[in-house]
Protein backbone atom coordinates (compact mmCIF):
# COMPACT_ATOMS: atom_id res chain seq x y z
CA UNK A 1 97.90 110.97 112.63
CA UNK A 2 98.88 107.46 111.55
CA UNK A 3 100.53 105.75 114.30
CA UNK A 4 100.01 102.21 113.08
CA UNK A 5 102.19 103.32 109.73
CA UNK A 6 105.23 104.79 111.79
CA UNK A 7 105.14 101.21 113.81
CA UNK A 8 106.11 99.33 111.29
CA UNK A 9 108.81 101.86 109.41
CA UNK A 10 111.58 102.95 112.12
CA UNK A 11 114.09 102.70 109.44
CA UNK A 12 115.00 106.21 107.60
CA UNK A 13 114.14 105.54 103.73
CA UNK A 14 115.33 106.83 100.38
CA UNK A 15 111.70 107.54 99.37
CA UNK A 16 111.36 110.18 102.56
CA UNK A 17 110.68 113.59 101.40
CA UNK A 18 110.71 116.86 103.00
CA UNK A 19 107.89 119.46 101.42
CA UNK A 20 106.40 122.59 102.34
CA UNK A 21 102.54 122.46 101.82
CA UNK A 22 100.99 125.79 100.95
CA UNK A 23 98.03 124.97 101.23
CA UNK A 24 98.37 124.24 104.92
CA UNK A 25 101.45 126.71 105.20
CA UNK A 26 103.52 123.49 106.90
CA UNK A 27 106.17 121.55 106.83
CA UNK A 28 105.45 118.27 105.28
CA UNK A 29 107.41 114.49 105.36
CA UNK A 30 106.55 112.64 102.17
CA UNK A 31 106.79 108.82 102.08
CA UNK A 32 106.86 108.19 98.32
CA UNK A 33 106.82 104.15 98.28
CA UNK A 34 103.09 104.42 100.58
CA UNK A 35 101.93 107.65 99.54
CA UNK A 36 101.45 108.79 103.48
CA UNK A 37 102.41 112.22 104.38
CA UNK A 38 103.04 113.74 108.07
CA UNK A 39 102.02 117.55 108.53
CA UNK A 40 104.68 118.73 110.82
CA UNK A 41 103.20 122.09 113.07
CA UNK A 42 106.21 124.22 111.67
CA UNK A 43 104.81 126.99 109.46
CA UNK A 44 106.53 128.29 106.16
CA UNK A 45 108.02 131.06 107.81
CA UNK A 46 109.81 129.42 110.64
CA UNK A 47 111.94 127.11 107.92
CA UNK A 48 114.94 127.99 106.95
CA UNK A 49 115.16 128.48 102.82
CA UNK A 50 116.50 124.75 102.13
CA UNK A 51 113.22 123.27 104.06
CA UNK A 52 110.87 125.56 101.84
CA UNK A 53 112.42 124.43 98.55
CA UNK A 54 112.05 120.62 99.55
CA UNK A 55 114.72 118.45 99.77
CA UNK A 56 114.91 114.73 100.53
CA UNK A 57 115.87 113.00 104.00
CA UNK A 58 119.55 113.18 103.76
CA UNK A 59 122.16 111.49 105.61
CA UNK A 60 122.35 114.22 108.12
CA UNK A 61 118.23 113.68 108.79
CA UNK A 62 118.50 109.79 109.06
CA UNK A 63 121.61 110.02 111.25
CA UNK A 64 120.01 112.34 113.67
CA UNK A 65 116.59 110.84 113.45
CA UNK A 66 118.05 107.07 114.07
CA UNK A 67 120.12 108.55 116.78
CA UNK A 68 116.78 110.40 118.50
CA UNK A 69 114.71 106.76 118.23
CA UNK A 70 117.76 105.12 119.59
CA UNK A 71 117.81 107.35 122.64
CA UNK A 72 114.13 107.64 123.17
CA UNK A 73 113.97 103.88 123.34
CA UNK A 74 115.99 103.59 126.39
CA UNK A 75 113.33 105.00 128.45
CA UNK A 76 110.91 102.29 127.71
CA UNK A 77 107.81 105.02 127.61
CA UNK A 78 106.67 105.39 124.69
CA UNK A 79 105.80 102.82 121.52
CA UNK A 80 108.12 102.53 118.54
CA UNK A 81 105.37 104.63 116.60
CA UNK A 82 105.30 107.05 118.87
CA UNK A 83 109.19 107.62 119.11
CA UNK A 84 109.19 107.88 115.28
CA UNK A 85 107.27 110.83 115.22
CA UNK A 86 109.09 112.69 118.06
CA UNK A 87 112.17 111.85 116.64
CA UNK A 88 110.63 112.81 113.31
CA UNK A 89 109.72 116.12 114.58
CA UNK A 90 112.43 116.66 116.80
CA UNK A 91 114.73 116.21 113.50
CA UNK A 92 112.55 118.33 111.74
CA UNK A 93 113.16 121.25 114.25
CA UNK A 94 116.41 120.93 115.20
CA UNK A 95 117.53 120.78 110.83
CA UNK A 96 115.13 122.94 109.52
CA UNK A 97 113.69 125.51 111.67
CA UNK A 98 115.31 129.19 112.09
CA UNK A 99 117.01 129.92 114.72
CA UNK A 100 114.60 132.12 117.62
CA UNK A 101 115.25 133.99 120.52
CA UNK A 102 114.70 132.27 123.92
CA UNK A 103 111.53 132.93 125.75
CA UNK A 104 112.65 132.32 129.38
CA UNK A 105 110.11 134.54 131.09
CA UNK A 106 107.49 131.96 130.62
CA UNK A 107 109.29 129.93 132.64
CA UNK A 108 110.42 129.29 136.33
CA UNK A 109 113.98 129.43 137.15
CA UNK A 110 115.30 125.88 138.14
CA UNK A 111 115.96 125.97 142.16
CA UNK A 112 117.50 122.50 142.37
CA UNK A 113 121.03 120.99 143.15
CA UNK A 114 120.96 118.30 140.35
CA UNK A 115 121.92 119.01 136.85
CA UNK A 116 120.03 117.75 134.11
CA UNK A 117 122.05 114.93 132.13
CA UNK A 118 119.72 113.85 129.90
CA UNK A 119 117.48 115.69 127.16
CA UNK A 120 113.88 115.04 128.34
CA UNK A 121 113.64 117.64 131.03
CA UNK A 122 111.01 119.25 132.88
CA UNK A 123 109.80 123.25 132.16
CA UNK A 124 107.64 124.92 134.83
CA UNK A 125 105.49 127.96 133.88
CA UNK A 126 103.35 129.51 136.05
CA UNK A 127 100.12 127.23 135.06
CA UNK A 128 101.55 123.62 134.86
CA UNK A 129 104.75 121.56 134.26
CA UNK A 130 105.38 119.72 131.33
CA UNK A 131 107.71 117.42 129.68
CA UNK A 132 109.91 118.63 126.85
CA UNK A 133 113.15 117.31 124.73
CA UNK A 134 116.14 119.18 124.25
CA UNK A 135 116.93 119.48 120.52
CA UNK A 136 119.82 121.59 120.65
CA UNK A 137 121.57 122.49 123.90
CA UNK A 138 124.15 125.53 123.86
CA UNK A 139 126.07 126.60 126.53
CA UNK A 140 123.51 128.99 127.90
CA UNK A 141 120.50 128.16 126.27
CA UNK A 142 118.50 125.02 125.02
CA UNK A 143 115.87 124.83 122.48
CA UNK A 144 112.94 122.31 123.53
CA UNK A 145 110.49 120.55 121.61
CA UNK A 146 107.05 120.36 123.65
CA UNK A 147 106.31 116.78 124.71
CA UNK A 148 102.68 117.74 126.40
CA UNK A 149 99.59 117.62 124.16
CA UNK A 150 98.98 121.02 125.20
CA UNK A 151 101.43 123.17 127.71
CA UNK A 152 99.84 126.18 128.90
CA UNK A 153 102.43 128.81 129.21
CA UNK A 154 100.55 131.60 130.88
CA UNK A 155 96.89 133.09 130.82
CA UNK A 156 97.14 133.96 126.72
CA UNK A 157 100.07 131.22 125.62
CA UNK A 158 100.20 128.00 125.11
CA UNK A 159 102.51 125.11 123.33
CA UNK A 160 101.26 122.92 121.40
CA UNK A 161 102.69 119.08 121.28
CA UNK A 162 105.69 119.05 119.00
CA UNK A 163 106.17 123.37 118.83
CA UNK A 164 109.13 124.25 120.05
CA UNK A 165 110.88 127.13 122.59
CA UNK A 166 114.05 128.36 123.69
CA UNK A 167 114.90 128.91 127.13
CA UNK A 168 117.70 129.71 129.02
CA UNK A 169 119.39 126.55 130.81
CA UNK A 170 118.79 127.66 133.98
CA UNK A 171 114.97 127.18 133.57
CA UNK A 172 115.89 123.54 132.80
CA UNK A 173 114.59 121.07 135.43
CA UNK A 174 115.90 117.59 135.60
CA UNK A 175 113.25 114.79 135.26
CA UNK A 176 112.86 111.70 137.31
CA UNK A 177 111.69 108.47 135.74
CA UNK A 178 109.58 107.12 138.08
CA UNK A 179 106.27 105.15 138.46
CA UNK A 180 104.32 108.80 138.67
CA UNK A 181 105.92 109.77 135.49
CA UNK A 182 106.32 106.85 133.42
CA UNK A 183 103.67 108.16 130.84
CA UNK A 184 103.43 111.63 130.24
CA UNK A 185 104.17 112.48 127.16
């Protein structure tokens, strides 16, 4: 991964590409202008049809992505490198993945008083608790982008950093910025 590269480009471009490698059956971002290429962990078949025939970033990409970095900022956790590729991924998903059915069970039920008001939550499974951001929140579910480099789900499942899950809101624990948690993710 090329952190150093996304440090110094924030700014959506003209030249950004979206590409389906078959080679490595992913999801691809193309920066024509450097020739640098991000392999996003969404496979060929979990893209909707306008992601596999390539398209460039459009408006509704660079909106959403420069509204992700702008949000992601305001917790002061992570470097501007890093938020571009969450928000790069998180557009990704939420744009250009197919829609999936929620996977709850994985997950403990939220037993708290406090609703969540703000997309990085908390999921608990019954092996660890890990960091993830909401990337599109209906009224009874929310799909969430893994934040964790690795989120073990169960004995046999695990999530991968950037894969993403749907789960029913109640599952959704609120998180607390604190010294503890400042850097996670």
């Amino acid at each position: 991964m090329f952190w150093g590269f996304f440090d110094i480009m924030l700014q959506a471009g003209k030249d950004w590409r979206w590409l389906t490698c078959k080679e490595r059956n992913r999801l691809v971002l193309y920066v024509e202008s450097t020739r640098e290429e991000l392999v996003l962990p969404y496979k060929t078949r979990q893209l909707t049809q306008a992601a596999i025939e390539g398209s460039c970033f459009s408006l509704e990409d660079a909106a959403l992505y420069e509204q992700i970095c702008h949000y992601l900022s305001a917790f002061s956790i992570w470097s501007e490198g890093e938020i571009a590729v969450i928000a790069l991924h998180a557009t990704a998903a939420k744009l250009h993945l197919k829609p999936v059915l929620a996977k709850s069970w994985f997950f403990k039920p939220y037993q708290g008083h406090t609703p969540s008001t703000e997309a990085i939550i908390t999921l608990n499974s019954q092996k660890q608790s890990g960091q993830f951001l909401i990337i599109e929140c209906g009224n009874d579910a929310s799909v969430c982008m893994c934040l964790e480099h690795q989120m073990q789900l169960d004995d046999n499942f695990a999530l991968s950093r950037f894969e993403t899950i749907k789960v029913l809101n109640d599952r959704v624990n609120p998180i607390l910025i604190n010294q503890s948690q400042l850097k996670r993710a």
